[in-house]
Protein backbone atom coordinates (compact mmCIF):
# COMPACT_ATOMS: atom_id res chain seq x y z
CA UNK A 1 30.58 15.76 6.71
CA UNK A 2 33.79 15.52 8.60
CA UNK A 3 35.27 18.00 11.21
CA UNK A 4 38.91 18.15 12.44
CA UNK A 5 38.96 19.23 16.40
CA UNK A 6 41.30 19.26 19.21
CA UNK A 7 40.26 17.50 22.37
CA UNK A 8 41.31 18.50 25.91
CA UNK A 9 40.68 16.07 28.25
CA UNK A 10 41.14 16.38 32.03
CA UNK A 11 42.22 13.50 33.97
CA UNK A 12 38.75 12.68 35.33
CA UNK A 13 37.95 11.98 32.03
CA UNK A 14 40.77 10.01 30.75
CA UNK A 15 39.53 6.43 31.86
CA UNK A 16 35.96 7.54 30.37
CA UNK A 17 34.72 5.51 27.36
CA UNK A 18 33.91 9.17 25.72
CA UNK A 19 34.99 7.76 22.09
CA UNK A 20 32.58 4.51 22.83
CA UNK A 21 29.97 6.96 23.29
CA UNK A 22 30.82 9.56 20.72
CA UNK A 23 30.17 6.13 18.29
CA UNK A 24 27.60 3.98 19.64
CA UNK A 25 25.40 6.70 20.88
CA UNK A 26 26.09 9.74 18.09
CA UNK A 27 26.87 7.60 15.30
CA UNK A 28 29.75 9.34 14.21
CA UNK A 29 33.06 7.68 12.91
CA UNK A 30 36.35 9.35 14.91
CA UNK A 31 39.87 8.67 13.09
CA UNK A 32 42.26 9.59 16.18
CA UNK A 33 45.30 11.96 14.29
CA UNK A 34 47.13 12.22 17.27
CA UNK A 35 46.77 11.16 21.04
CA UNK A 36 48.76 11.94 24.37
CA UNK A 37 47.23 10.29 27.24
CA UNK A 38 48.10 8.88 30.03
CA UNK A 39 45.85 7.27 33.20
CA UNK A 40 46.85 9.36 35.74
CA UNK A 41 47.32 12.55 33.75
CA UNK A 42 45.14 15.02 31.10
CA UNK A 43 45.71 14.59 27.71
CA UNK A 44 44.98 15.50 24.38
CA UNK A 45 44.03 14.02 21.30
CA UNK A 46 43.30 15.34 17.79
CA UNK A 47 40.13 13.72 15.89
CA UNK A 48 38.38 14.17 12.58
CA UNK A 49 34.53 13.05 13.52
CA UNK A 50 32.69 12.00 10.18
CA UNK A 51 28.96 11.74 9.83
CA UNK A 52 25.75 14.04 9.80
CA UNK A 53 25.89 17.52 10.44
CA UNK A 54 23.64 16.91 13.48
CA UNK A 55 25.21 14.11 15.32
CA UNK A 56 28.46 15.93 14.91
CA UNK A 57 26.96 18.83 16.58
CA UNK A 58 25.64 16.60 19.24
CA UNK A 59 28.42 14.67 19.87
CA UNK A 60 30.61 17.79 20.20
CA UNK A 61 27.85 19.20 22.84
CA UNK A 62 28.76 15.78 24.41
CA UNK A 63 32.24 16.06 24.45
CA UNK A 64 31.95 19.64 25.60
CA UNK A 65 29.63 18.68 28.49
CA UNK A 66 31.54 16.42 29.70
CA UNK A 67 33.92 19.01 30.87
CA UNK A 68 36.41 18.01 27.33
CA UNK A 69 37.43 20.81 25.93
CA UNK A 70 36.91 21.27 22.31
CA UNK A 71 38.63 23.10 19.26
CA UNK A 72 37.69 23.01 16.25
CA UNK A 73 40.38 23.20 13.15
């Protein structure tokens, strides 16, 4: 399964390893579209996340959690 989102992520988050995490911990496979970011600065980034239906759903409630604000396409 594969799911195209939109990522908002506020500049707290921006040095955070969230994509390490989305793969080593949820399994999932990100291909990064599109990114904007900057160190000192919120960004975005469009992702497609492939894997299970579950880990997608968990890594999203990650994501989401972690104050990132999600869209899905």
């Amino acid at each position: 399964m594969t799911k195209r989102l939109r990522l908002e992520v506020p500049v707290e988050r921006v040095k955070e390893p969230f994509m390490y995490r989305i793969v080593t911990e949820y399994h999932l496979q990100p291909n990064i579209l599109e990114a904007n970011l900057s160190p000192n600065r919120s960004g975005s980034m469009v992702i497609e996340l492939s894997g299970k239906p579950q880990d997608i759903e968990s890594g999203i409630l990650f994501l989401r959690e972690a104050d990132i604000e999600v869209e899905e396409m």
